[in-house]
Protein backbone atom coordinates (compact mmCIF):
# COMPACT_ATOMS: atom_id res chain seq x y z
CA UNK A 1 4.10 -3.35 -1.14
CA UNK A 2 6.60 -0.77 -0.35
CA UNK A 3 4.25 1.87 -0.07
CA UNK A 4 2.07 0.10 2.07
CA UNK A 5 5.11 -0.57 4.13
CA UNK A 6 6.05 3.23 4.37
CA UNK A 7 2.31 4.26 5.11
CA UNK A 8 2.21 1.70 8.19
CA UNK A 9 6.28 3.23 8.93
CA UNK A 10 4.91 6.61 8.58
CA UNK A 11 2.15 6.47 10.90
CA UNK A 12 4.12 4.11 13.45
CA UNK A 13 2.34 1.21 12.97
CA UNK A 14 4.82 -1.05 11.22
CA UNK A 15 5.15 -4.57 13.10
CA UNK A 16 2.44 -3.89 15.03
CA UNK A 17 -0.10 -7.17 14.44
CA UNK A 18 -3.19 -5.85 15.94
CA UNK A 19 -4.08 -3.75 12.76
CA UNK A 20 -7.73 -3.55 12.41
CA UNK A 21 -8.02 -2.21 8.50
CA UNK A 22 -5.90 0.32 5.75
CA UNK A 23 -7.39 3.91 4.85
CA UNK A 24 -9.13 3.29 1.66
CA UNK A 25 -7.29 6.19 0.06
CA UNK A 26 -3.76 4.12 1.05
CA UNK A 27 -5.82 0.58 -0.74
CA UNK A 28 -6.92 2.75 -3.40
CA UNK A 29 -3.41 4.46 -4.28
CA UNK A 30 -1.65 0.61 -3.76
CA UNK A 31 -4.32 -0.74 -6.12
CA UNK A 32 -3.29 1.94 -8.82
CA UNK A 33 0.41 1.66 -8.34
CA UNK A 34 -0.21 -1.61 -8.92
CA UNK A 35 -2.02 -1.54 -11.79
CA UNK A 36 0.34 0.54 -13.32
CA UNK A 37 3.22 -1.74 -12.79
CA UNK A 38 1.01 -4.25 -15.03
CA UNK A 39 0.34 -1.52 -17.49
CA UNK A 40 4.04 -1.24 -17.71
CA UNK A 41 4.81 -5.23 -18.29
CA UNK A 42 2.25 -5.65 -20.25
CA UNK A 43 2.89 -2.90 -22.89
């Protein structure tokens, strides 16, 4: 989550509830951090 949270910090957008939608590149890269944090339990 903290990435998402420093994207939407980053581009001054943090707090801000009207939000329509994330960059696909920013899901994409949270989905794969993600993923690797389960790669990493799971080993």
């Amino acid at each position: 989550k903290q990435f998402v949270r420093d994207w939407l910090k980053n581009n001054n957008l943090a707090g801000d509830p009207n939000i329509k939608s994330i960059p696909a590149e920013i899901v994409e890269k949270t989905s794969a951090l993600y993923h690797e944090c389960q790669e990493r339990i799971c080993r």
